[in-house]
PDB file of N, CA and C in Angstrom:
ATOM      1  N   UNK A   1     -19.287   2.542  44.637  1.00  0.00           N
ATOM      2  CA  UNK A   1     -19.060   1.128  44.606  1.00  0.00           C
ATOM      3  C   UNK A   1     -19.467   0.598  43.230  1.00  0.00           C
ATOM      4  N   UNK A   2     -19.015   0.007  42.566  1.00  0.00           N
ATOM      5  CA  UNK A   2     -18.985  -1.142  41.272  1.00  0.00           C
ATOM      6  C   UNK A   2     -20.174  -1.804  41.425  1.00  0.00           C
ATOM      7  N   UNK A   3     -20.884  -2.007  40.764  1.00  0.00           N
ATOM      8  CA  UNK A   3     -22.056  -2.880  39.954  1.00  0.00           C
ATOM      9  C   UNK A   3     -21.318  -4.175  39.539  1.00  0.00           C
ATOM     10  N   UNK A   4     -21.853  -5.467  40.282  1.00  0.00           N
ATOM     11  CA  UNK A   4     -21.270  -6.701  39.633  1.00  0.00           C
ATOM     12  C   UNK A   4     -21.650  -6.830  38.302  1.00  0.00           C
ATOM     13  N   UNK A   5     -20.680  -7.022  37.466  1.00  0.00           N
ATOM     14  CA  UNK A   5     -21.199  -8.158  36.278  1.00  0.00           C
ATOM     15  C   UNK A   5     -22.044  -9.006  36.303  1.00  0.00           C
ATOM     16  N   UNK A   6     -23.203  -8.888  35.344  1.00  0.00           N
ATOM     17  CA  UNK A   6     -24.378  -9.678  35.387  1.00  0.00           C
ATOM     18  C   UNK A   6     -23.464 -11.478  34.171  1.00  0.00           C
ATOM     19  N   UNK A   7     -23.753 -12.546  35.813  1.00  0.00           N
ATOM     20  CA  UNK A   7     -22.975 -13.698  35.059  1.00  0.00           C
ATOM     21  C   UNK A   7     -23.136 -14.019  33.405  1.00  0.00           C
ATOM     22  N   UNK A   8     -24.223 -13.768  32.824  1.00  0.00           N
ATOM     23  CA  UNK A   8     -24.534 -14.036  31.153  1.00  0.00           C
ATOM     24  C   UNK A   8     -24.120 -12.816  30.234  1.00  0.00           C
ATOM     25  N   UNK A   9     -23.604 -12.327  30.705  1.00  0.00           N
ATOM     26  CA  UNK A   9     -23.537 -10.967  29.855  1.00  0.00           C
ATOM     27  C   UNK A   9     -22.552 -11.176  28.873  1.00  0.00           C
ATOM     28  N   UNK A  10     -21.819 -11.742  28.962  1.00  0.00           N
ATOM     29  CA  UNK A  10     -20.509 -12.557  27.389  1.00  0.00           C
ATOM     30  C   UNK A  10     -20.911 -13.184  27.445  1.00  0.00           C
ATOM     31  N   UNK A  11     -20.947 -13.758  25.604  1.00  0.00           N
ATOM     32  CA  UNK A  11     -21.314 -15.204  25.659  1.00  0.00           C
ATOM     33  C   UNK A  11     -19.881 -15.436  24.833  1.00  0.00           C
ATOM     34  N   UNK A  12     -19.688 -16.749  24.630  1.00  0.00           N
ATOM     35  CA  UNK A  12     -18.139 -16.775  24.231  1.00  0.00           C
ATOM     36  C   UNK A  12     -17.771 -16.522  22.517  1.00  0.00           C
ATOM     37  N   UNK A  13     -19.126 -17.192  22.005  1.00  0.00           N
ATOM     38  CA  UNK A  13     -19.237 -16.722  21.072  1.00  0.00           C
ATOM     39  C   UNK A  13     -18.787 -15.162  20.398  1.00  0.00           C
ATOM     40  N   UNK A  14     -19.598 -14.153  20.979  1.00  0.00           N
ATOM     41  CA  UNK A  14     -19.443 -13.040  21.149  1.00  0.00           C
ATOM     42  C   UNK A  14     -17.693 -12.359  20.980  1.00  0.00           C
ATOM     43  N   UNK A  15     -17.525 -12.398  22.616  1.00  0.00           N
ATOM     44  CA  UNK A  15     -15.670 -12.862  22.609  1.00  0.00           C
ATOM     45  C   UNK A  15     -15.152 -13.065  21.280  1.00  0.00           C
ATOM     46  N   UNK A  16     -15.393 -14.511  20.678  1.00  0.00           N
ATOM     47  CA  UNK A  16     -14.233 -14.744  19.614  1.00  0.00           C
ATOM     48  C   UNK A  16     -14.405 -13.716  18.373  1.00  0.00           C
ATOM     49  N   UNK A  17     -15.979 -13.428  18.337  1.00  0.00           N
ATOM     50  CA  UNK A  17     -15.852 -12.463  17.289  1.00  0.00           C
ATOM     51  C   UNK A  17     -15.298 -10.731  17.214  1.00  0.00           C
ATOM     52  N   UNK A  18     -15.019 -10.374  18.608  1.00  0.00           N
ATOM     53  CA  UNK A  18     -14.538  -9.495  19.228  1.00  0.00           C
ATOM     54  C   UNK A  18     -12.802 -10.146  18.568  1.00  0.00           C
ATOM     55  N   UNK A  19     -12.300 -10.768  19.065  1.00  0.00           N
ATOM     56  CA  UNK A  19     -11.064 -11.511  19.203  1.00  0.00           C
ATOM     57  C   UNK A  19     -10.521 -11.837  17.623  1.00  0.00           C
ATOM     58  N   UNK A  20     -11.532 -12.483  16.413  1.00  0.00           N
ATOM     59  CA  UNK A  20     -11.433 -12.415  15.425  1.00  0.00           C
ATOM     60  C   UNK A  20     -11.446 -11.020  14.293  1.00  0.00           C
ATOM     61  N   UNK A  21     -12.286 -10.208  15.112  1.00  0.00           N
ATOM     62  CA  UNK A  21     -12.194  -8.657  14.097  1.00  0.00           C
ATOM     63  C   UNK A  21     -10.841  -7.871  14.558  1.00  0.00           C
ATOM     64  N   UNK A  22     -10.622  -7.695  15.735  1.00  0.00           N
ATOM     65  CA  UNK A  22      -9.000  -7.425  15.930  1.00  0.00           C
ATOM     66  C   UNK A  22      -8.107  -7.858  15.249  1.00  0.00           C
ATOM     67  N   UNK A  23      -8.107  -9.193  15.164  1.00  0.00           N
ATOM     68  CA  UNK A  23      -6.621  -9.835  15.129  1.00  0.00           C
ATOM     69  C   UNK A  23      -6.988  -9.648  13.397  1.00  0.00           C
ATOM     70  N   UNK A  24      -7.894  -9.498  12.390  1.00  0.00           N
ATOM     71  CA  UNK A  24      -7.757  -9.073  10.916  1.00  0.00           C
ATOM     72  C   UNK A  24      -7.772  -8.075  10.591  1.00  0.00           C
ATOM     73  N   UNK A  25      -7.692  -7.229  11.762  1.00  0.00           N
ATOM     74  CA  UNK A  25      -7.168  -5.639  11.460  1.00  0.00           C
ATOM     75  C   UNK A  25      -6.482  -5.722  11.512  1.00  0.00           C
ATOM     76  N   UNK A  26      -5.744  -6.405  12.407  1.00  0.00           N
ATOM     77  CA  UNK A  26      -4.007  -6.424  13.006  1.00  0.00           C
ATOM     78  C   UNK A  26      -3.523  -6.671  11.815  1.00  0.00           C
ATOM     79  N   UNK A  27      -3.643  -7.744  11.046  1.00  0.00           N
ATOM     80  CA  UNK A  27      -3.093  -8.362   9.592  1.00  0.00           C
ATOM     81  C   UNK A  27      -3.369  -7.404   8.792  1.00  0.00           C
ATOM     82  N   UNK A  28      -4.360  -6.561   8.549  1.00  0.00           N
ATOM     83  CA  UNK A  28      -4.377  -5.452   7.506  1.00  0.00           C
ATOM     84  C   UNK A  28      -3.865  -4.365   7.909  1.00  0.00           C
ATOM     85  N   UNK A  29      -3.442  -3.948   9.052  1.00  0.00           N
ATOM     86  CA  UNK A  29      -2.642  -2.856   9.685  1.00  0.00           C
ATOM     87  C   UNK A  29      -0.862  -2.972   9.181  1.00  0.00           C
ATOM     88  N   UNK A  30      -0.951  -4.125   9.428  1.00  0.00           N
ATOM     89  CA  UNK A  30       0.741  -4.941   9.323  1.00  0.00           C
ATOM     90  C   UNK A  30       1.232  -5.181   7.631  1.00  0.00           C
ATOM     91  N   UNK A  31       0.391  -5.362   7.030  1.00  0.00           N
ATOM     92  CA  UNK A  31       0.583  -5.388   5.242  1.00  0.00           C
ATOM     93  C   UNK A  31       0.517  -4.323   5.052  1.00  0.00           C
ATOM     94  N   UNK A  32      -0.180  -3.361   5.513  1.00  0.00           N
ATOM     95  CA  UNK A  32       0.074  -1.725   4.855  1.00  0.00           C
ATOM     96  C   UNK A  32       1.328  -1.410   5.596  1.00  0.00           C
ATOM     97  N   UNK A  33       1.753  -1.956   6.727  1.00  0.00           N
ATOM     98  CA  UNK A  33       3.012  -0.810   7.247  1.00  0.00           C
ATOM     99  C   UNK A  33       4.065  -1.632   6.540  1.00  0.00           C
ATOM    100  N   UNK A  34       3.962  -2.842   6.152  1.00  0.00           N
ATOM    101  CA  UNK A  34       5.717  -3.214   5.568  1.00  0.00           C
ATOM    102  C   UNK A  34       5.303  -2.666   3.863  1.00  0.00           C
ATOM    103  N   UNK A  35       3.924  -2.451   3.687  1.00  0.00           N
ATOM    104  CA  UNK A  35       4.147  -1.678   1.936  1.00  0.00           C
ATOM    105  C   UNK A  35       4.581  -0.367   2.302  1.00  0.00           C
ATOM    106  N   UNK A  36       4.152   0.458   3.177  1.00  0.00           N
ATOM    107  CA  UNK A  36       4.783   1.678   3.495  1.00  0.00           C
ATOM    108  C   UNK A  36       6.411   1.665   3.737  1.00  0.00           C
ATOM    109  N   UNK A  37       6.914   1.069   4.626  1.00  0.00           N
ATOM    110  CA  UNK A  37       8.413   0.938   4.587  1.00  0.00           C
ATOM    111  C   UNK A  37       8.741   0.262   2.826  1.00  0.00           C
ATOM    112  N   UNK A  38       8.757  -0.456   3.035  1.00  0.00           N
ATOM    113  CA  UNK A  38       9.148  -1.091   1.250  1.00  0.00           C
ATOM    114  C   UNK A  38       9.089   0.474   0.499  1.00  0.00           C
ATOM    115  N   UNK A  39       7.925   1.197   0.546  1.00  0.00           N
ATOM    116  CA  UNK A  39       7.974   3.050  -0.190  1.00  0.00           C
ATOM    117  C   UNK A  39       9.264   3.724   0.496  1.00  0.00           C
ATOM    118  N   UNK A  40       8.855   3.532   1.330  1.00  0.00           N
ATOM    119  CA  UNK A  40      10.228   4.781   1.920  1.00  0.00           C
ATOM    120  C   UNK A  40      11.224   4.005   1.631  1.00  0.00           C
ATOM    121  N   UNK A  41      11.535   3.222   1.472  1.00  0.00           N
ATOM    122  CA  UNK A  41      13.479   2.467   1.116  1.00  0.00           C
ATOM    123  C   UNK A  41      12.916   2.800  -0.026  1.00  0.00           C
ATOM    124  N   UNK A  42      12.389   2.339  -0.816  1.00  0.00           N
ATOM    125  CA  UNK A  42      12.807   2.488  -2.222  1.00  0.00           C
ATOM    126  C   UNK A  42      12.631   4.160  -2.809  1.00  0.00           C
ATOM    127  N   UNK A  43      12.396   4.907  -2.201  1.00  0.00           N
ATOM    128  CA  UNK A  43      12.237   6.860  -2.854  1.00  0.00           C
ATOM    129  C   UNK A  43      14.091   6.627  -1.587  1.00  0.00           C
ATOM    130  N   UNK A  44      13.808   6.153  -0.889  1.00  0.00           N
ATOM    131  CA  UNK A  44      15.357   6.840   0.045  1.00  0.00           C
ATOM    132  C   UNK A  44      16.603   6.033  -0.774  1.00  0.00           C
ATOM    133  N   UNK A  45      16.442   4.987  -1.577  1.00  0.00           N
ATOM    134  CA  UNK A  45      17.824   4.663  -2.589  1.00  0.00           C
ATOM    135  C   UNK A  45      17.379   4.867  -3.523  1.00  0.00           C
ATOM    136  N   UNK A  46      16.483   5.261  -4.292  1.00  0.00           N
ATOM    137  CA  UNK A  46      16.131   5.908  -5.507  1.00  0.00           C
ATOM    138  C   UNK A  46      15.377   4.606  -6.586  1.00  0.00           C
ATOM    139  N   UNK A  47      14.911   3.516  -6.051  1.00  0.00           N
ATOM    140  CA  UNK A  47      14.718   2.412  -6.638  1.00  0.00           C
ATOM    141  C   UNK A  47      12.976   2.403  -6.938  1.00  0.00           C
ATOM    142  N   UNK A  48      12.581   3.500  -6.912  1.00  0.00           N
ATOM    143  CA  UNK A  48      10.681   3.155  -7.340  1.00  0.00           C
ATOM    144  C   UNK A  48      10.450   2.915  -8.405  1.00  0.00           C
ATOM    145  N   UNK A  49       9.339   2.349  -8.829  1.00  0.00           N
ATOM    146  CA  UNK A  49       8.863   2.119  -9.979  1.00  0.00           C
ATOM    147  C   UNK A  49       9.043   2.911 -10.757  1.00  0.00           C
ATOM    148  N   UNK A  50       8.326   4.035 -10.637  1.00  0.00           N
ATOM    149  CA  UNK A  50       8.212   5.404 -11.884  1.00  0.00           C
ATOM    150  C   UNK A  50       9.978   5.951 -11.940  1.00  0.00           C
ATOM    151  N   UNK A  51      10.756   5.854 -11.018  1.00  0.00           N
ATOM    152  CA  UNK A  51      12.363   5.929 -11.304  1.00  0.00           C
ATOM    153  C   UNK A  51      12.988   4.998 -11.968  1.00  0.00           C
ATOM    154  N   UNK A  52      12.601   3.725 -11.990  1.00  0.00           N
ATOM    155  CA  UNK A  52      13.289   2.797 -12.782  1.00  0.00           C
ATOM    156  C   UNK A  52      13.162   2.771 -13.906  1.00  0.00           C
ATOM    157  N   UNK A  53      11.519   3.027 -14.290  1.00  0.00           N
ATOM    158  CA  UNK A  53      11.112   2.752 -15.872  1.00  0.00           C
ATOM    159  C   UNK A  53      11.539   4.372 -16.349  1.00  0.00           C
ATOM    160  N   UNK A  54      11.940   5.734 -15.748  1.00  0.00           N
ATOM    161  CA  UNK A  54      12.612   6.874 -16.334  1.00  0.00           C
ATOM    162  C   UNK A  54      13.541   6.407 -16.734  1.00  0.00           C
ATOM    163  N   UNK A  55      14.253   5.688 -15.878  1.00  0.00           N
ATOM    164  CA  UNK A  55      15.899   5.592 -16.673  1.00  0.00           C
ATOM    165  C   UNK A  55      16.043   4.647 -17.456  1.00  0.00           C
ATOM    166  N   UNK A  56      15.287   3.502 -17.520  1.00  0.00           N
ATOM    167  CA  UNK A  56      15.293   2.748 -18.690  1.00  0.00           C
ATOM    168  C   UNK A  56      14.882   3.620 -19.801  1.00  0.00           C
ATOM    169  N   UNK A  57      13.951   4.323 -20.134  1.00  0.00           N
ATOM    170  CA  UNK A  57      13.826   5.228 -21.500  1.00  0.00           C
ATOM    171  C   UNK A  57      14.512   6.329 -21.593  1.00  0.00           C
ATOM    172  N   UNK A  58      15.479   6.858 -20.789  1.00  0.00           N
ATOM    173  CA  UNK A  58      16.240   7.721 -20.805  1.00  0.00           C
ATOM    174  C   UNK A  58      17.261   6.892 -21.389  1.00  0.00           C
ATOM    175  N   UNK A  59      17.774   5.844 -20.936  1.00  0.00           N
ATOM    176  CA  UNK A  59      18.759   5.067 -22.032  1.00  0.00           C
ATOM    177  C   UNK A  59      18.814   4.305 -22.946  1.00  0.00           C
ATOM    178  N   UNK A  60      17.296   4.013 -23.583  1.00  0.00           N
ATOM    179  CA  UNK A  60      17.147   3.990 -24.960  1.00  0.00           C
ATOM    180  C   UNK A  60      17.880   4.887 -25.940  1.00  0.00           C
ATOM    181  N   UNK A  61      17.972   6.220 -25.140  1.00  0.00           N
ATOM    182  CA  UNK A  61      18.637   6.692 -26.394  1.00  0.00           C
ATOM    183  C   UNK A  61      19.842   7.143 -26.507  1.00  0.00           C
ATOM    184  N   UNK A  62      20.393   6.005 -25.741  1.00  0.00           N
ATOM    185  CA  UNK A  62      22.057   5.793 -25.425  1.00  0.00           C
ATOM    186  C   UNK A  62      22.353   7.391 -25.498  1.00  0.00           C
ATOM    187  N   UNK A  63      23.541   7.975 -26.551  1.00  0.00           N
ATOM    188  CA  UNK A  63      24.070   8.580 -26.242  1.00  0.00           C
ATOM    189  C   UNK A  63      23.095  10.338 -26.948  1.00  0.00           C
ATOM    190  N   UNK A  64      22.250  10.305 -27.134  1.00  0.00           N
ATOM    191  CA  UNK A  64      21.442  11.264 -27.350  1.00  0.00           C
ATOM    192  C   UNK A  64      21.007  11.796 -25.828  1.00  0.00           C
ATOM    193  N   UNK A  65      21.268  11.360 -24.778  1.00  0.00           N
ATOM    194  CA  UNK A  65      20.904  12.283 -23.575  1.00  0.00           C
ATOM    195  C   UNK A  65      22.182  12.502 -22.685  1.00  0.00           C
ATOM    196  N   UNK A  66      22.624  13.625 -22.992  1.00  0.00           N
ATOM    197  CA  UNK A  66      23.906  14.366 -22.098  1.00  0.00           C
ATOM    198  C   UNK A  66      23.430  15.163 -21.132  1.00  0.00           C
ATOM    199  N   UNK A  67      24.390  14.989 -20.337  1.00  0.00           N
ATOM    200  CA  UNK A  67      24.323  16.185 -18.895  1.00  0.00           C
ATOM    201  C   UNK A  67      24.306  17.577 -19.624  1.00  0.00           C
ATOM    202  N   UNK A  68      24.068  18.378 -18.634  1.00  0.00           N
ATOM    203  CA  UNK A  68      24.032  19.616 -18.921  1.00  0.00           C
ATOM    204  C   UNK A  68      24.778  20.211 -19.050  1.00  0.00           C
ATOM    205  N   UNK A  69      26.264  20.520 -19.838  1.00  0.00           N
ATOM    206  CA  UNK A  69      27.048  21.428 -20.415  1.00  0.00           C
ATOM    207  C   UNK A  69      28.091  20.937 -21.345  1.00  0.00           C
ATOM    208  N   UNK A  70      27.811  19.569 -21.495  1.00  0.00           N
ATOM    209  CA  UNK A  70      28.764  18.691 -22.359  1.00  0.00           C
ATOM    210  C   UNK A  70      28.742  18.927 -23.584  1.00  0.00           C
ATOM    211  N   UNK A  71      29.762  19.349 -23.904  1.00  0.00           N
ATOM    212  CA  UNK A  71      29.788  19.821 -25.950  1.00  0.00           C
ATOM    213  C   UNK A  71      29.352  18.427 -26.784  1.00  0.00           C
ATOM    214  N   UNK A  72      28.868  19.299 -28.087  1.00  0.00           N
ATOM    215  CA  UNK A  72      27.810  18.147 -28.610  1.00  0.00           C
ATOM    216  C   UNK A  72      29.456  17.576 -29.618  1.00  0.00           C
ATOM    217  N   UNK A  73      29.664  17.072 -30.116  1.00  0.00           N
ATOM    218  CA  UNK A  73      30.829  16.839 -31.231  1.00  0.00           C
ATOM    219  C   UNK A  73      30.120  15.885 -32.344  1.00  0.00           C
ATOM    220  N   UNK A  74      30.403  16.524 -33.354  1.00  0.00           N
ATOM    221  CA  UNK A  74      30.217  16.464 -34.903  1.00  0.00           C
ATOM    222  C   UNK A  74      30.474  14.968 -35.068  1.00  0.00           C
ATOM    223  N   UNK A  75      29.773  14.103 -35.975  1.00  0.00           N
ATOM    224  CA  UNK A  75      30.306  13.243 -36.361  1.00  0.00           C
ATOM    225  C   UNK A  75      30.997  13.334 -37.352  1.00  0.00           C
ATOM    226  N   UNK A  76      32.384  12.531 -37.587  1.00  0.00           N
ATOM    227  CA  UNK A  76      33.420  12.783 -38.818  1.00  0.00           C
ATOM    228  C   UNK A  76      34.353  13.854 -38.748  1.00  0.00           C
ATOM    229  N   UNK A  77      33.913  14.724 -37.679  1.00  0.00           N
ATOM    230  CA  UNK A  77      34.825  16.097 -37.610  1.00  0.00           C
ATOM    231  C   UNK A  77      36.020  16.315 -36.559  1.00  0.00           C
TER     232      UNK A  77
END
């Protein structure tokens, strides 16, 4: 058989701070999972940081970076 609850045993106080440490985990649980999705879309269309700023200095040097088997051609020739 169950042991009643002794009537003073919450005080409400208590409660909200129970009620308040949850619900600001909840908010710090929820900002890390939409920065985590925001990561995975951007590596799954190729849009991350460290990918964007590669290809911006990869095309600094306009036509000095060719694919891999493209003949080089002479200037003037």
């Amino acid at each position: 058989m169950a042991r009643p609850v002794p009537s003073g045993g919450l005080s409400i106080s208590r409660v909200g701070m129970v009620w308040g440490y949850n619900l600001a985990w909840m908010v710090i649980q929820d900002i890390a999972k939409l920065g985590l999705y925001h990561q995975l879309t951007a590596r799954r269309t190729g849009t991350t940081l460290l990918e964007t700023r590669m290809r911006a200095a990869l095309n600094e040097f306009g036509d000095l970076h060719r694919p891999a088997g493209s003949k080089c051609v002479a200037a003037g020739a």
